[in-house]
Each structure stands twice: as C-alpha cells, then as structure tokens.
Protein backbone atom coordinates (compact mmCIF):
# COMPACT_ATOMS: atom_id res chain seq x y z
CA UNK A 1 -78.97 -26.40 42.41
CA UNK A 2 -75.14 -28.06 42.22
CA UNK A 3 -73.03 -25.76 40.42
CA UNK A 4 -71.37 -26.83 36.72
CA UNK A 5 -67.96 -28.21 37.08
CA UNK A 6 -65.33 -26.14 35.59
CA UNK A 7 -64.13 -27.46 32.19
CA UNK A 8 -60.60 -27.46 31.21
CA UNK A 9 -59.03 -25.41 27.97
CA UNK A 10 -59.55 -28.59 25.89
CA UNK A 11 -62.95 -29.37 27.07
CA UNK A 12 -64.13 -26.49 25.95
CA UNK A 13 -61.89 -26.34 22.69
CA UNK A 14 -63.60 -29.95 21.44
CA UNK A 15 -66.86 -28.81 22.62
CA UNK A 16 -66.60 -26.05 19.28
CA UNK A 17 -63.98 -28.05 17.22
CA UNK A 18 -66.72 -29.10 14.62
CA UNK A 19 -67.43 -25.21 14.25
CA UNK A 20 -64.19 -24.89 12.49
CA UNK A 21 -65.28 -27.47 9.65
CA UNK A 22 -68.46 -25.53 9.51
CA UNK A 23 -67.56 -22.46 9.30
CA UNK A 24 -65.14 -23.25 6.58
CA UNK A 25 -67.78 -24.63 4.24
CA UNK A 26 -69.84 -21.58 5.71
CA UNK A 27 -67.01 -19.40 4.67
CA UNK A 28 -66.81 -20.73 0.83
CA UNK A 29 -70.04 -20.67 0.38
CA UNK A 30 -70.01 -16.90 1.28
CA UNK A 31 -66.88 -16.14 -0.69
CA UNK A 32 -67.98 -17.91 -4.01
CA UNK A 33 -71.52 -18.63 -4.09
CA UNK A 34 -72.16 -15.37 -6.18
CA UNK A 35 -69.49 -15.81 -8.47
CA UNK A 36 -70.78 -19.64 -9.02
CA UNK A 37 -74.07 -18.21 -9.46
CA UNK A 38 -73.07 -15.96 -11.58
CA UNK A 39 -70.91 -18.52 -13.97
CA UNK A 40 -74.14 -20.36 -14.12
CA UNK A 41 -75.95 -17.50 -15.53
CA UNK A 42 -77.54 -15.27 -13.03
CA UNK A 43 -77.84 -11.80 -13.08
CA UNK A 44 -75.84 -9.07 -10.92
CA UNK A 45 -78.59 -7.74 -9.87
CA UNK A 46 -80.47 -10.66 -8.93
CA UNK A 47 -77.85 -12.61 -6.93
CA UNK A 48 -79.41 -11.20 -3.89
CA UNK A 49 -82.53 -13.06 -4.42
CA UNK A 50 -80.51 -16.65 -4.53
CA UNK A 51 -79.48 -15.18 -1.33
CA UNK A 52 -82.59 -14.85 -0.12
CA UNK A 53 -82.66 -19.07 0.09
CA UNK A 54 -79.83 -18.55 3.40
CA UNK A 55 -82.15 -16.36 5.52
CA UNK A 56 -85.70 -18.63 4.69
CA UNK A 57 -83.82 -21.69 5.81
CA UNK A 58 -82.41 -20.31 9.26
CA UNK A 59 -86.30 -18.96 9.64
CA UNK A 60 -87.61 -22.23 9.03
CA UNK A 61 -85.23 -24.88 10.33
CA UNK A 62 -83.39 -23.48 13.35
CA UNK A 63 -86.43 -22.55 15.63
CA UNK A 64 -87.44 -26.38 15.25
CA UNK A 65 -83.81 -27.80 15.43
CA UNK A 66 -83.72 -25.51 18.88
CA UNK A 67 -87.05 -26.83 20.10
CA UNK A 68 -86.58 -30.67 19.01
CA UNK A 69 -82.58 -30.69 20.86
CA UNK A 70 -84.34 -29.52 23.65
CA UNK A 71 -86.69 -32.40 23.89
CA UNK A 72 -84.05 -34.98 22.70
CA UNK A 73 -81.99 -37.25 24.86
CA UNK A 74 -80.27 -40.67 23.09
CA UNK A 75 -77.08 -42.23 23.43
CA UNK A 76 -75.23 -39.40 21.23
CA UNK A 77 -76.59 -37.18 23.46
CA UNK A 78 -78.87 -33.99 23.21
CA UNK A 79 -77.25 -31.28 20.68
CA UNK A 80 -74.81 -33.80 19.20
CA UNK A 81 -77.28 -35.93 16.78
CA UNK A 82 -78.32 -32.38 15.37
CA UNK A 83 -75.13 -31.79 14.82
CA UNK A 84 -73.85 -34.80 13.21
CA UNK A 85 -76.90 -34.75 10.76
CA UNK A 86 -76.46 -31.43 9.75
CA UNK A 87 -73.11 -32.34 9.17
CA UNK A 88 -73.41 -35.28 6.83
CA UNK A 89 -76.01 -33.16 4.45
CA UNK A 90 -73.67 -30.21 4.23
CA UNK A 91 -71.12 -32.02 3.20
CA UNK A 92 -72.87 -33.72 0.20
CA UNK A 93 -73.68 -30.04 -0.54
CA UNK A 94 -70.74 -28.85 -1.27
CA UNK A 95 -69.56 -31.99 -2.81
CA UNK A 96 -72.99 -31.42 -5.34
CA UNK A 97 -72.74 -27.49 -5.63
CA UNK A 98 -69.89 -26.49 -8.20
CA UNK A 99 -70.98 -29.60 -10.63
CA UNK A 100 -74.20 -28.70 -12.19
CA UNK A 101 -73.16 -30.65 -15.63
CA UNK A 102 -74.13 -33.79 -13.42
CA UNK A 103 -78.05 -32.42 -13.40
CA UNK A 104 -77.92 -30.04 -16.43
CA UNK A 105 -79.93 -32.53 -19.11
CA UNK A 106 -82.50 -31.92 -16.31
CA UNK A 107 -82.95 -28.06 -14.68
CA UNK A 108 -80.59 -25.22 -15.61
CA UNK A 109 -77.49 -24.92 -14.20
CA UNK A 110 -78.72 -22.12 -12.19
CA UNK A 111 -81.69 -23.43 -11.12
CA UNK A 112 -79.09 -26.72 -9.91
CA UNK A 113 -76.83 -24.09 -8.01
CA UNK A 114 -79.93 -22.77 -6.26
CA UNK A 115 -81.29 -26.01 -5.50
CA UNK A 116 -77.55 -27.04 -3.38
CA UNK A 117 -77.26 -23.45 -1.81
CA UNK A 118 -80.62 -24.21 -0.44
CA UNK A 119 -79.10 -27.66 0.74
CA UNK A 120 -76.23 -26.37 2.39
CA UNK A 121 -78.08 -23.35 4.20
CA UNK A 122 -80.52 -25.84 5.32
CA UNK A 123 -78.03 -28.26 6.41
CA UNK A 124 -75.78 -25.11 7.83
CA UNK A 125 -78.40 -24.33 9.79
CA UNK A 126 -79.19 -27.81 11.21
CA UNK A 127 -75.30 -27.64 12.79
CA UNK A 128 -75.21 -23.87 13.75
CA UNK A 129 -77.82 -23.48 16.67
CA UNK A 130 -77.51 -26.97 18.60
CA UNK A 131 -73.25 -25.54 18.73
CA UNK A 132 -75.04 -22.18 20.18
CA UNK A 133 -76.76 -23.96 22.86
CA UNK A 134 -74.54 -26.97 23.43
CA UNK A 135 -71.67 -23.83 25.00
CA UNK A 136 -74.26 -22.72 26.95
CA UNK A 137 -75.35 -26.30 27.97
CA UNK A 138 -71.83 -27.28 29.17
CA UNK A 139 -70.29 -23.68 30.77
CA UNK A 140 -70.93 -22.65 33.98
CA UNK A 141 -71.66 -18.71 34.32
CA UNK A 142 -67.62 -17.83 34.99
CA UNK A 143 -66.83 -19.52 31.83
CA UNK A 144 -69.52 -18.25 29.59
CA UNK A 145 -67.84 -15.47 28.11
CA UNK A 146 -64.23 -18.11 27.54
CA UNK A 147 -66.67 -20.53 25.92
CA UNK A 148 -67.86 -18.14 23.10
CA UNK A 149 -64.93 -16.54 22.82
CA UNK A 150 -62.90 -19.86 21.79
CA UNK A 151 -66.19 -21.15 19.56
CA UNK A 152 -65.44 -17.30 17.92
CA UNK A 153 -62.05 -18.44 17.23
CA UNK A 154 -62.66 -21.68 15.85
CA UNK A 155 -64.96 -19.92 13.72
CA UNK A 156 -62.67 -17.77 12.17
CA UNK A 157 -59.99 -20.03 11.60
CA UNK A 158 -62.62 -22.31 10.22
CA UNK A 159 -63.56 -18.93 7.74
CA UNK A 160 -59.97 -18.08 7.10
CA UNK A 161 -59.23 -22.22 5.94
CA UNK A 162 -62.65 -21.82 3.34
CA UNK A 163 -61.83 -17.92 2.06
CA UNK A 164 -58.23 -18.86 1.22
CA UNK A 165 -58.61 -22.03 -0.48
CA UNK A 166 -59.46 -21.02 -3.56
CA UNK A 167 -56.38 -18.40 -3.76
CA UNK A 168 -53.81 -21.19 -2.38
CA UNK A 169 -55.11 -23.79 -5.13
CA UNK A 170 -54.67 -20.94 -7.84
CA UNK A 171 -51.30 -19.46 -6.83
CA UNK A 172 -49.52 -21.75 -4.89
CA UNK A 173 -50.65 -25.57 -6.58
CA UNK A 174 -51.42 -23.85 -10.01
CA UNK A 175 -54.81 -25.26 -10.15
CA UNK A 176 -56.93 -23.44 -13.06
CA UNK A 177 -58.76 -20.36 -12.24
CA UNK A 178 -61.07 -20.01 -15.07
CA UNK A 179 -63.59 -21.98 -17.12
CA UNK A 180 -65.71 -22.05 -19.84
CA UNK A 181 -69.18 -20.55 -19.64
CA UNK A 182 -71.86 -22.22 -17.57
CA UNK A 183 -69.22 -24.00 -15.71
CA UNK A 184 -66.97 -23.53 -12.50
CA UNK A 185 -63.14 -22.79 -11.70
CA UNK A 186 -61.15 -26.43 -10.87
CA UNK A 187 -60.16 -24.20 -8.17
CA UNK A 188 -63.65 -23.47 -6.93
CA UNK A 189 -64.49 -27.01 -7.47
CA UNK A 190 -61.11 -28.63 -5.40
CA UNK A 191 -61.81 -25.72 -2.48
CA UNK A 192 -65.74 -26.94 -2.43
CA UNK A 193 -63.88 -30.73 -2.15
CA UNK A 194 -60.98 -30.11 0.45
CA UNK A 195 -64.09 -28.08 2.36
CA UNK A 196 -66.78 -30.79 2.72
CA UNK A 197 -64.26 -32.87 4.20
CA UNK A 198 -62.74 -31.00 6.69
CA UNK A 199 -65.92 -30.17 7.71
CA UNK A 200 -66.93 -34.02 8.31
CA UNK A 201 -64.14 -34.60 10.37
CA UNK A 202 -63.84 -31.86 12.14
CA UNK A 203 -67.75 -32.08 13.54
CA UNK A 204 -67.13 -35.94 13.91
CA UNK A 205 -63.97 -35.04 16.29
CA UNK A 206 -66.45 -32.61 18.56
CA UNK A 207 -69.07 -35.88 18.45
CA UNK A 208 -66.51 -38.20 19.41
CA UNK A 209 -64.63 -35.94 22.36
CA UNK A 210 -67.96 -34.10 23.80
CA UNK A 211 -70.12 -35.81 26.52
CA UNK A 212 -73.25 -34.27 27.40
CA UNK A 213 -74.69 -34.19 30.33
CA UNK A 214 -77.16 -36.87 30.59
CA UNK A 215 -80.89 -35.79 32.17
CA UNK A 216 -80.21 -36.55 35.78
CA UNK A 217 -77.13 -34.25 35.76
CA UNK A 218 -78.42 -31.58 33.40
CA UNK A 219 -81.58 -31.16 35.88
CA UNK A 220 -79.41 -30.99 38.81
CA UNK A 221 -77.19 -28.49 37.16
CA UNK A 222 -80.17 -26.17 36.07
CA UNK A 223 -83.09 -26.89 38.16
CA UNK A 224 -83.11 -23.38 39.70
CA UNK A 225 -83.07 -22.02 36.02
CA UNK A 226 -86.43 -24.00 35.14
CA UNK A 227 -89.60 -22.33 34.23
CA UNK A 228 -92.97 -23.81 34.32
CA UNK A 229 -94.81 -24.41 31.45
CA UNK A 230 -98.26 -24.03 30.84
CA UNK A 231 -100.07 -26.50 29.02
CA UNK A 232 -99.03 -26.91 25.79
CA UNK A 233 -96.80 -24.05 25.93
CA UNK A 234 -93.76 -26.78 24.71
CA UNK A 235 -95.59 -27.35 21.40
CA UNK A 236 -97.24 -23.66 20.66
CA UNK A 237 -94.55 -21.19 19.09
CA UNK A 238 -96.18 -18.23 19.35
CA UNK A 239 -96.90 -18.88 23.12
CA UNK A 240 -92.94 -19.54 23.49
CA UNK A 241 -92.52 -16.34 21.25
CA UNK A 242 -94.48 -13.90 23.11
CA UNK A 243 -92.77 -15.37 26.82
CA UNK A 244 -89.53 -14.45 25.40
CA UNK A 245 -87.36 -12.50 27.75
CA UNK A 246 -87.33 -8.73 26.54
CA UNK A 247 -83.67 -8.47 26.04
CA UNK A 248 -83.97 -10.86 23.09
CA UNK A 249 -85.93 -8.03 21.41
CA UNK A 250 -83.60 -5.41 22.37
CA UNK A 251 -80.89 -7.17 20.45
CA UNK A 252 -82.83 -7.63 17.86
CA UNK A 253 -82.31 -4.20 16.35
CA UNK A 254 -78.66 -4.53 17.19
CA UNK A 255 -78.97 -7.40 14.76
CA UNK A 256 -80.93 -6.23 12.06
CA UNK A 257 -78.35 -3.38 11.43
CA UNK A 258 -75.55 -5.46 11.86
CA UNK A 259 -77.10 -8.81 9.70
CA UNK A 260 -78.28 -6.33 7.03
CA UNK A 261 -74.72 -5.27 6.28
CA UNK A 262 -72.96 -8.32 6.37
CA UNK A 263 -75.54 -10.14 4.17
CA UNK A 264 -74.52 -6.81 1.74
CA UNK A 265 -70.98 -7.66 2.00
CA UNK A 266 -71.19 -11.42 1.33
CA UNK A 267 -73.51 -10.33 -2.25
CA UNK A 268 -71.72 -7.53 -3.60
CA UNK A 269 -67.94 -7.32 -2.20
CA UNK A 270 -67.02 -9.60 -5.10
CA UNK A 271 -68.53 -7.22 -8.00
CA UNK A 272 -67.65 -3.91 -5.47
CA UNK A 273 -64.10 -4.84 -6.01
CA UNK A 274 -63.56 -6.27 -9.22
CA UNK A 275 -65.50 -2.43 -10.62
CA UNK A 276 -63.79 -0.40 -7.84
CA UNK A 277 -60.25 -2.12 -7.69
CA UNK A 278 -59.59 -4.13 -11.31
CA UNK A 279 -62.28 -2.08 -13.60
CA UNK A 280 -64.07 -4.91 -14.77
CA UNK A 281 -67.65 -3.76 -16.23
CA UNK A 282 -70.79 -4.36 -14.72
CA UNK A 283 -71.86 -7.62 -15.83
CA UNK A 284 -68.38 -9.37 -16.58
CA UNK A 285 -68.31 -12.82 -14.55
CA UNK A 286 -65.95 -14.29 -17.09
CA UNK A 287 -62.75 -12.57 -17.23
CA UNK A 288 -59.66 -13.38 -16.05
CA UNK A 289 -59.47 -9.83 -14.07
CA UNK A 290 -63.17 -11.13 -12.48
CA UNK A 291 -61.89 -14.45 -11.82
CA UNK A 292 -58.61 -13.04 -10.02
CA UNK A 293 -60.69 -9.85 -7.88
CA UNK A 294 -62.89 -12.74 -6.50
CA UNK A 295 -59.89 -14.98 -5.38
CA UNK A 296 -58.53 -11.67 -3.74
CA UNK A 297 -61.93 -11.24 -2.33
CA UNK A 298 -61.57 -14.37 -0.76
CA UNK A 299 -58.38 -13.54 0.73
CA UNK A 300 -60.04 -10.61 1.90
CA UNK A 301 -62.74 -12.74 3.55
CA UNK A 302 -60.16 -14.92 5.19
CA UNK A 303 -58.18 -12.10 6.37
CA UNK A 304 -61.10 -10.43 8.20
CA UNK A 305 -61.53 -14.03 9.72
CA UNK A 306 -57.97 -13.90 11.43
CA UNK A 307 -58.77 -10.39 12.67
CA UNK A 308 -61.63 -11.46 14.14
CA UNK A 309 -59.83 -14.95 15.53
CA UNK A 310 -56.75 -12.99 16.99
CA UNK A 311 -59.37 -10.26 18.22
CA UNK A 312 -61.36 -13.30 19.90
CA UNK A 313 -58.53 -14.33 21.62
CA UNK A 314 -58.67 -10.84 23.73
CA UNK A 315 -62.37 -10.21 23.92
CA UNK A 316 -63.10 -12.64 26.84
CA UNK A 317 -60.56 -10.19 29.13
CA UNK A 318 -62.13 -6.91 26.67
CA UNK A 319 -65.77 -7.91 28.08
CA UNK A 320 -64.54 -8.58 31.30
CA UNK A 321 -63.69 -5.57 31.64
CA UNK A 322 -65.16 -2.97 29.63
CA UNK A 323 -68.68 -5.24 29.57
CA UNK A 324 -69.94 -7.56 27.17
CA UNK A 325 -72.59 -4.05 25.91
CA UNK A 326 -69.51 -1.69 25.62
CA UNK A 327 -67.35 -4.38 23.79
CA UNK A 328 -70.48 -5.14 21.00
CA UNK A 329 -70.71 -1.67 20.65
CA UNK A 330 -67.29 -0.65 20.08
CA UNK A 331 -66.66 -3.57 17.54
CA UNK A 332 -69.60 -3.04 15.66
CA UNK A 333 -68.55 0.74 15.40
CA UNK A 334 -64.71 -0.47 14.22
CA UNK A 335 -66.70 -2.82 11.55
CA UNK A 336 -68.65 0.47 9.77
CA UNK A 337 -65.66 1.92 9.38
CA UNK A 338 -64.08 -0.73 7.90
CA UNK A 339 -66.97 -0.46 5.14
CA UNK A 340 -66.84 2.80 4.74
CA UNK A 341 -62.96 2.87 4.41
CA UNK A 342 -63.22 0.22 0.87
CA UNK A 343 -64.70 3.61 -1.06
CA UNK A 344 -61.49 5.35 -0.24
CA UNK A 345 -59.00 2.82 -0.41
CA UNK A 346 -58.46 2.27 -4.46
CA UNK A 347 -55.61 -0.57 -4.25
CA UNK A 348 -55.92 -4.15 -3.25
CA UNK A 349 -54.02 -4.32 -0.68
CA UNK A 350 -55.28 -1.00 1.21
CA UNK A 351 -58.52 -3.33 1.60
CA UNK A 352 -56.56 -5.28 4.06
CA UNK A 353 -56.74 -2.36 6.28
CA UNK A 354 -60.56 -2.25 5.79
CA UNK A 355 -60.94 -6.05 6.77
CA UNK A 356 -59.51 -5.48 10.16
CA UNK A 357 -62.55 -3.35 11.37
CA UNK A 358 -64.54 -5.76 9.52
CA UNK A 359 -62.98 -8.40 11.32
CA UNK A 360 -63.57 -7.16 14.95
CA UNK A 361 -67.12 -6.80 14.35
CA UNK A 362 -67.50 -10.43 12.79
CA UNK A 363 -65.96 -11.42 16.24
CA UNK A 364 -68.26 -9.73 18.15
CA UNK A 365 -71.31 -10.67 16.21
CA UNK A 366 -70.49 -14.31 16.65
CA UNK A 367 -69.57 -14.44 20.14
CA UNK A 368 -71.03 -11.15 22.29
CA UNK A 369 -75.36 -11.19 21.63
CA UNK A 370 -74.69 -15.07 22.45
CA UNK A 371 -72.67 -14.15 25.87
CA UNK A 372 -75.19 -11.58 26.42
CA UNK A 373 -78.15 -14.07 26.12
CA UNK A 374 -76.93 -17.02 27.52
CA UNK A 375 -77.84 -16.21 31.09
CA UNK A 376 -81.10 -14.39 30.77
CA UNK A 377 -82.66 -18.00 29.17
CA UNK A 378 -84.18 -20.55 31.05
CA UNK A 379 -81.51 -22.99 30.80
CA UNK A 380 -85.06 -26.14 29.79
CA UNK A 381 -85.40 -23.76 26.95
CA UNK A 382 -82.31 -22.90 25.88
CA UNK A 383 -82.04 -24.82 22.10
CA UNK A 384 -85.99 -23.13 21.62
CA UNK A 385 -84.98 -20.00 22.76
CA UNK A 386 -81.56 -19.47 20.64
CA UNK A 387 -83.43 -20.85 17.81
CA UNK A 388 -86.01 -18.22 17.93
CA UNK A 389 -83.34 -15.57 18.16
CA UNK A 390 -81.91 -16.75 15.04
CA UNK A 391 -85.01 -15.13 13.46
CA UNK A 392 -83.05 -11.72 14.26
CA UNK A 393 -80.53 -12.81 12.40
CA UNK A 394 -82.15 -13.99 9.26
CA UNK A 395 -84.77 -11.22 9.04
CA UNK A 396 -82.67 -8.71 8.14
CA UNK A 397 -81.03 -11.18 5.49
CA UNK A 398 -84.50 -11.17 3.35
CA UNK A 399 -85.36 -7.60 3.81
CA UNK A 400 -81.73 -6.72 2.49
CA UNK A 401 -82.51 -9.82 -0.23
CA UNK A 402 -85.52 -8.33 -1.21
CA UNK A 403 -84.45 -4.82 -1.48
CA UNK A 404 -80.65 -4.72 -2.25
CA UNK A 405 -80.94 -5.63 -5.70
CA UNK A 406 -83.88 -2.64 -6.49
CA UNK A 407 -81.27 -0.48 -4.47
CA UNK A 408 -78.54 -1.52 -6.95
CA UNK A 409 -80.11 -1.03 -10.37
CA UNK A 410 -82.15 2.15 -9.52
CA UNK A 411 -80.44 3.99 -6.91
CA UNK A 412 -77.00 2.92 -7.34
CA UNK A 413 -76.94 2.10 -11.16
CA UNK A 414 -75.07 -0.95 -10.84
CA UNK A 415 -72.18 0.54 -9.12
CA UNK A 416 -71.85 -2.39 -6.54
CA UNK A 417 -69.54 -0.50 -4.17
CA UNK A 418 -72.16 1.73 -3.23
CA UNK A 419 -73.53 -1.50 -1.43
CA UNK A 420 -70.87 -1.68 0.71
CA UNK A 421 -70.84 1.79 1.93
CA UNK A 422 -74.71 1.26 2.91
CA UNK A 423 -73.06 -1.50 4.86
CA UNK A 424 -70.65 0.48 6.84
CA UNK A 425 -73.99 3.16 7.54
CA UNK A 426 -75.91 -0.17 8.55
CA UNK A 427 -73.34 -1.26 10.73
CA UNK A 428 -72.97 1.99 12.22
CA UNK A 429 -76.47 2.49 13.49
CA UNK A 430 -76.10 -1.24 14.85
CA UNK A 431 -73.42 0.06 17.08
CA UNK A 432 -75.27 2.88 17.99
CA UNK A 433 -78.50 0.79 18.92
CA UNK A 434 -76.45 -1.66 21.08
CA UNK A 435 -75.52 1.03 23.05
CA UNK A 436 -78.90 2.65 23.53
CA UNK A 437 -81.01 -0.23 24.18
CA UNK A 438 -79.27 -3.38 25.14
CA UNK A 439 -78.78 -3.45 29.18
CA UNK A 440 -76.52 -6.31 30.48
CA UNK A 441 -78.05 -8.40 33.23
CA UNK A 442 -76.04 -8.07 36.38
CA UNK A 443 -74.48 -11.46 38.51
C-alpha cells in the first residue's frame, strides 16, 4: 500500500474551510432556535420536543449520506457533492426560518418554524458527516490528529461568527432587538441572513480548493485497509451495524453523557439565564430583559466557541502527548464543571468563566472520538461507518428530548437552571466513562 502524501497547512485548512460556514448557521440555530420558537408560541416546557426534530434527522440522514459518499465517485468528487447539496438547502433554511408571516395564512407560525428547523437539521446533517470522513479520506495517520484539530477550529470560529451576530447587530449597528408577538427580532432575522451566506461561500471555497483522490489513487492509498464484504453486506445495515469495530460502542457511552448535556444546554441556557441572571418569570419570551439575556446567551455561546478554537489550537501537541483517551477525558471533566459553576455564578459576566470549561469540552467532542476512530475503520467504509456513529450522537439528543421537558415541569418546577446543572452531572460521568472504557489503538 503507497503511503498518503503529506498535505501542507493550507491543504488541510481548505479541506474544513466550508465547516466554518456550517457551523455558523449550526451555531445560530443553537443560540436562537428556542427563543424563535418560543416568539412563535411554543411552550417552555415543550421546546425540547421541537428539538427532538435535530436528533431524528442525524438518525435518519447521516447513516445513508455516509453509505451513498462511499459508493459515489463523479467529477466533484466523492464527499464534495454531499457537501455542496447540503449546503445549498441549509442555506434556504435559514433564509425561510425567522419569516413565518410568508406561510402564516397557511400553518401556524410554529408549526412553520418547526417545519425549517427540520430543514436545516436535515440539510446540517447532509454537510456534517461527508466533512468527518473527507479528513480522514485525505490525512495520512501522522496528520490525523492536525487534521481534526484545525476542522475543530474552523468550527469554532464558524460558532463564535453565528453566536455573536445577533449581539453585534443589536449593540454595535443598532438593529432592533424586539418585536411584536408571533414575530422575530430584525436582529434575529439579519443574523439568520448574514449566516446563510457565509455559509454558501464558505462550503463553495472548500469545493472549489479540495481535490479528492480519484479511485485509482484512493485504492492504492488504502488497499491494505480494505475489508471484504460478504454478499450484500454493502446494502444490509444491520449486517454493517453488527461488523462494527467494538471501540465504536465503547465511545458510545462517552457520547451519550456528553450529547445528553449539550443538547440540555442548547434548550434551556437561554431561559436558565434570563430566571437565574435577569429574573425574568417562567414563561416571559417577550420582554426586553428576555430579549437582552438571550443575546448575552449568545455571546456566551460564541465565547465557549473561542475557548474551544484557541484550546484546538493546542490539543493536537495535548494528545500527542498525554493521548488522544487522557485528553477526552480531561476536557470533558473541565466541561462539567463549567455547568456546574453557572448555579454559583449569579452575574453575567462570571458565566464567562463557566464557558471556558464548556469550551474545552466542545473542542474535544468535535475533534478527539473522531481522531480516536479514524484509524480503527476500514478506510472502503469510512463515510458508512462515521455515519453510523453519528447514531451515538443523536440518541442521546431524543432521550434528553423526550425526557427533559417532564424533568422540567415535575422535578424541577420550571426552574430551567436546574437543567444545566444535570448537564454538568451528565458531562461528568462522560468523562468518567471515557476513561474506563475507551482504549486507544496503538501504531
């Protein structure tokens, strides 16, 4: 088998640049999809049930986006077409999500904002695993860890361009921050603008500077990594399922603690803080103390996003050393904390504090059960493979969907903080499972 060139800084920048753009629509969408929602009409507790459409679409679409990029070759080449799809729908998404007067004679507005969250997940989704496997693709072994370590970045400067948009248009360009009921911000609506695009062009820069290999050089490159197939194994997913390689379902308990708490933290920080920090009462989406605790939550969500970018920019020489299991471990353990700290802190800017172990573990999550996987797939089976691990990741979305809000009315009494210290306990047993069960493979 010929060994993978090297690729160069740049190389491997471009081959994530389109990350950036989608993790910046990925990043709104987090930030202000609740308090859309929740302008619309929906309920507090029920927002994690319009959540629950993010989880069913990874379930559904990226084990088939994995398996069909594996099978697909074309003059774009084999990840890139995936991409570029994914990229086009997302972007109408957002352009479609904060205007529901444009379908309102039709469905209710909350039924329209349901209807483009499901578009944009879906779409989301499309672009998220073909990036995955297209690093893994391209990088030889010594460069594996670099390669998800700069895609982190990108990711997080992506998230911290989306979370702060909203703030910036408010406070620095004066754009409105409130609006009447049943409708959204101007300053929601501009960020959801300024967003689709830089997503489009940031995904059409990664199309236009990334060559794939082409079939004759990917073979050569990964023949030794092959497997055989059995008949029909290609086409039968619970065949491809059960082959899996066991450390897939070692880190998937890793990632149901860890997925469970940040899918709590993108519901409920926005309510947490505007009760725990600004006093609002439960059920106020309308005020102008609301309206200005989610911009700061925003901000908060873009500041965790540089933490985790200027933390990604050590974590290749942190997992060299320490190993890629130690490094998950510790992060995820610096991320709890961070939860648990927002129940002490009681003024807005403490929370800044809180988003730096917050941030660590976001970098970590993104870039470590990736590094830890990459070599322990067969390398014909990659986009299948990283598909199907996406399940992990979604799972524990819908169980925390389905049971977050009954959590929040009956055990919590609408006291939305509370959420976020079962986050920091989530996150904490995820650090303690990585440790326990996850064994690095050995080169």
């Amino acid at each position: 088998m010929a060994k993978k060139p090297k690729l160069s800084f740049w190389q491997i920048w471009n081959l994530s640049f389109g990350f950036l753009g989608v993790q910046a629509g990925f990043a709104l969408q987090n930030a202000n999809v609740s308090r859309i929602l929740s302008n619309y009409g929906a309920d507090l507790h029920h927002l994690s049930f319009f959540w629950l459409v993010a989880p069913i679409m990874g379930l559904i679409i990226q084990p088939w986006v994995g398996a069909a990029s594996d099978r697909t070759w074309n003059r774009m080449g084999r990840r890139k077409p995936f991409i570029f799809g994914g990229a086009i729908a997302a972007t109408l998404g957002m352009f479609f999500m904060p205007n529901s007067q444009i379908a309102v004679a039709i469905i209710p507005a909350v039924a329209f904002g349901a209807i483009m969250l499901a578009l944009m997940d879906a779409s989301f989704n499309v672009t998220f695993q073909p990036f995955r496997s297209l690093v893994a693709d391209m990088t030889p072994e010594e460069q594996t860890n670099t390669g998800y370590s700069i895609q982190t970045l990108l990711i997080n400067l992506g998230a911290v361009i989306g979370s702060f948009l909203p703030f910036v248009l408010t406070n620095v360009l004066g754009v409105e921050n409130t609006a009447s009921e049943g409708k959204v911000p101007p300053s929601v609506v501009w960020s959801f603008y300024i967003g689709g695009s830089i997503l489009l062009v940031s995904v059409l820069w990664t199309v236009f500077t990334t060559k794939e290999y082409n079939p004759d050089e990917f073979k050569r490159y990964n023949q030794a990594e092959e497997t055989p197939l059995k008949d029909g194994e290609r086409k039968n997913f619970w065949q491809t399922l059960i082959s899996m390689p066991g450390i897939m379902g070692k880190l998937a308990i890793v990632q149901f603690f860890s997925w469970f708490a940040l899918f709590a933290m993108w519901v409920y920080t926005t309510p947490a803080v505007a009760q725990h920090i600004w006093g609002t009462a439960i059920g106020d989406s309308a005020s102008p103390e609301y309206n200005e605790a989610a911009n700061w939550v925003g901000v908060l969500f873009g500041l965790y996003s540089v933490f985790a970018a200027i933390f990604a920019i050590f974590l290749d020489k942190i997992a060299n050393r320490l190993g890629r299991v130690k490094t998950y471990s510790l992060s995820l353990l610096m991320g709890g904390l961070g939860y648990l700290s927002m129940y002490v802190l009681s003024d807005q800017y403490a929370l800044i504090l809180s988003m730096v172990g917050v941030g660590i573990a976001w970098a970590a999550i993104l870039a470590m059960p990736y590094a830890i996987l990459a070599r322990s797939l067969p390398a014909d089976r990659m986009g299948v493979y990283m598909g199907i691990f996406n399940i992990t990741v979604v799972v524990p979305q819908i169980v925390s969907g389905l049971l977050l809000g009954t959590i929040l009315k009956f055990v919590f009494h609408e006291k939305a903080i509370y959420m976020i210290v079962l986050a920091g306990i989530s996150m904490l047993l995820a650090s303690a499972s990585a440790i326990l069960f996850v064994k690095e493979k050995k080169f």
